[in-house]
C-alpha atoms as a PDB file:
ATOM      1  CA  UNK A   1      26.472  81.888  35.918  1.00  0.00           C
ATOM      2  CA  UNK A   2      30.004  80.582  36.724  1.00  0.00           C
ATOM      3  CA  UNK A   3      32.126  80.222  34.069  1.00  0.00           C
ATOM      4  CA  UNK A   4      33.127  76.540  33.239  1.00  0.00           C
ATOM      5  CA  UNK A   5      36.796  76.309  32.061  1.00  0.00           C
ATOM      6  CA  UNK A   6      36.255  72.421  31.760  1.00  0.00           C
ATOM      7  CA  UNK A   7      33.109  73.260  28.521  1.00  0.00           C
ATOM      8  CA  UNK A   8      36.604  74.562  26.669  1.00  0.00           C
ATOM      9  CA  UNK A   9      37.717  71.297  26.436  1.00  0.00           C
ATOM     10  CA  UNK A  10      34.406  69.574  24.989  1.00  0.00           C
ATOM     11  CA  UNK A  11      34.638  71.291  21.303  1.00  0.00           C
ATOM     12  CA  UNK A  12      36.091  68.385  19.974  1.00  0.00           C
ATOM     13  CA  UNK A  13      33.729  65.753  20.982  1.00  0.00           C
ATOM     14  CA  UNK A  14      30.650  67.995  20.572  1.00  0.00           C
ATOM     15  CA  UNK A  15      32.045  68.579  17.107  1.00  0.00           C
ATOM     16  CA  UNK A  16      32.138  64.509  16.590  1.00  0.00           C
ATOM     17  CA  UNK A  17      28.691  64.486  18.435  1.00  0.00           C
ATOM     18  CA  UNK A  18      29.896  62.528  21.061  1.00  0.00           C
ATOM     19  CA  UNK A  19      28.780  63.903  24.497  1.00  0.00           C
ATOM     20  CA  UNK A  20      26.568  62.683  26.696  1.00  0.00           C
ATOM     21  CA  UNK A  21      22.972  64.344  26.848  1.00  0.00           C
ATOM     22  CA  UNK A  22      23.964  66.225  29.679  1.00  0.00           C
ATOM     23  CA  UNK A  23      26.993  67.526  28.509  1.00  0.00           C
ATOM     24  CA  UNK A  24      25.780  68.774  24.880  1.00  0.00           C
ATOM     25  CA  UNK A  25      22.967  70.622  26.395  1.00  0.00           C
ATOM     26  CA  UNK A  26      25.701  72.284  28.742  1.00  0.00           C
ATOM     27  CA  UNK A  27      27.807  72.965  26.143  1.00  0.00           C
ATOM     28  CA  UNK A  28      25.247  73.957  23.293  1.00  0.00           C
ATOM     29  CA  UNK A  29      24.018  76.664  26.419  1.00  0.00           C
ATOM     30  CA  UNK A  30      28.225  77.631  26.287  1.00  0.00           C
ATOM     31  CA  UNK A  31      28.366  78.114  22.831  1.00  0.00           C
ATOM     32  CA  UNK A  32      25.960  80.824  22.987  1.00  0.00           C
ATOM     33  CA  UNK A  33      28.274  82.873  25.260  1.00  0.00           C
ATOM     34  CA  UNK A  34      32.014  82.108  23.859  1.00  0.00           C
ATOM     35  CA  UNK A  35      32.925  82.872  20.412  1.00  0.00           C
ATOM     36  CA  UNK A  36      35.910  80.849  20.941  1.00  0.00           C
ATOM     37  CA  UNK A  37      34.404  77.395  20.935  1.00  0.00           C
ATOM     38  CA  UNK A  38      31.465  78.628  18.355  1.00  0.00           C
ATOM     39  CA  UNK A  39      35.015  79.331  15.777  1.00  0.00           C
ATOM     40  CA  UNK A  40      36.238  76.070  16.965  1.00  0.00           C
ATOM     41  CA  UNK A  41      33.131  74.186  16.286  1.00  0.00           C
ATOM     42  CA  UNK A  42      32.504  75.507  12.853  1.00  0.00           C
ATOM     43  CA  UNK A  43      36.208  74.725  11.555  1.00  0.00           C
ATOM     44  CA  UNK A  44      35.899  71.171  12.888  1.00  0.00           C
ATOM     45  CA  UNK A  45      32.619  71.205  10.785  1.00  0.00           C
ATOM     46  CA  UNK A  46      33.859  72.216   8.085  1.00  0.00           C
ATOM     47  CA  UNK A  47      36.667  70.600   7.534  1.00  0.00           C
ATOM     48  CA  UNK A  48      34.507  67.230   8.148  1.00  0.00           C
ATOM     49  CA  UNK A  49      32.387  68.209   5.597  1.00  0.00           C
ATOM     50  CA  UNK A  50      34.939  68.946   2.921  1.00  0.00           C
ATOM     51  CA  UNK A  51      36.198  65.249   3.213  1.00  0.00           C
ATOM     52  CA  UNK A  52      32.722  64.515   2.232  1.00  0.00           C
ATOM     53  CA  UNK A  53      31.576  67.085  -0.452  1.00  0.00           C
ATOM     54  CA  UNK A  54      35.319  66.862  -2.174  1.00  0.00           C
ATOM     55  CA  UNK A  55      35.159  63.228  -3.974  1.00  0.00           C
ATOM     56  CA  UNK A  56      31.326  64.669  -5.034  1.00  0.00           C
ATOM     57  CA  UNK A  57      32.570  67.868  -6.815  1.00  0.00           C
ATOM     58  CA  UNK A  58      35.949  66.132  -7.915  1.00  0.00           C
END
Protein backbone atom coordinates (compact mmCIF):
# COMPACT_ATOMS: atom_id res chain seq x y z
CA UNK A 1 0.00 0.00 0.00
CA UNK A 2 1.19 3.55 -0.92
CA UNK A 3 2.13 5.55 1.68
CA UNK A 4 -0.16 8.65 2.30
CA UNK A 5 1.89 11.72 3.41
CA UNK A 6 -1.51 13.71 3.52
CA UNK A 7 -2.90 10.86 6.85
CA UNK A 8 0.23 12.88 8.71
CA UNK A 9 -1.65 15.78 8.76
CA UNK A 10 -5.10 14.31 10.17
CA UNK A 11 -3.72 13.59 13.93
CA UNK A 12 -5.15 16.58 15.09
CA UNK A 13 -8.64 16.31 13.98
CA UNK A 14 -8.80 12.52 14.55
CA UNK A 15 -7.59 13.41 18.02
CA UNK A 16 -10.74 16.02 18.33
CA UNK A 17 -12.83 13.24 16.53
CA UNK A 18 -13.54 15.29 13.79
CA UNK A 19 -13.05 13.41 10.45
CA UNK A 20 -15.30 12.33 8.22
CA UNK A 21 -16.22 8.48 8.21
CA UNK A 22 -14.04 7.97 5.46
CA UNK A 23 -11.18 9.60 6.65
CA UNK A 24 -11.07 8.03 10.36
CA UNK A 25 -11.31 4.61 8.98
CA UNK A 26 -8.24 5.63 6.68
CA UNK A 27 -6.48 6.98 9.28
CA UNK A 28 -7.38 4.48 12.22
CA UNK A 29 -5.92 1.71 9.25
CA UNK A 30 -2.56 4.42 9.37
CA UNK A 31 -2.20 4.38 12.85
CA UNK A 32 -1.56 0.81 12.87
CA UNK A 33 1.55 1.27 10.67
CA UNK A 34 3.22 4.74 11.97
CA UNK A 35 4.28 5.13 15.44
CA UNK A 36 4.56 8.70 14.76
CA UNK A 37 0.91 9.65 14.61
CA UNK A 38 -0.02 6.69 17.30
CA UNK A 39 2.65 9.16 19.86
CA UNK A 40 0.88 12.08 18.48
CA UNK A 41 -2.54 10.84 19.11
CA UNK A 42 -2.00 9.67 22.62
CA UNK A 43 -0.36 13.12 23.82
CA UNK A 44 -3.30 15.02 22.31
CA UNK A 45 -5.37 12.51 24.46
CA UNK A 46 -3.89 12.98 27.19
CA UNK A 47 -3.44 16.20 27.62
CA UNK A 48 -7.40 16.56 26.86
CA UNK A 49 -8.02 14.40 29.49
CA UNK A 50 -5.95 16.07 32.16
CA UNK A 51 -8.06 19.33 31.66
CA UNK A 52 -10.82 17.09 32.66
CA UNK A 53 -9.60 14.72 35.48
CA UNK A 54 -7.51 17.87 37.14
CA UNK A 55 -10.52 20.07 38.75
CA UNK A 56 -11.79 16.21 39.94
CA UNK A 57 -8.57 15.29 41.86
CA UNK A 58 -7.87 19.07 42.82
Amino acid sequence: MKHDEHLHTLTGAYALDALTGEEQRAFAAHLRRCEACLGVVVVSWAHSMSGLIAPIVA
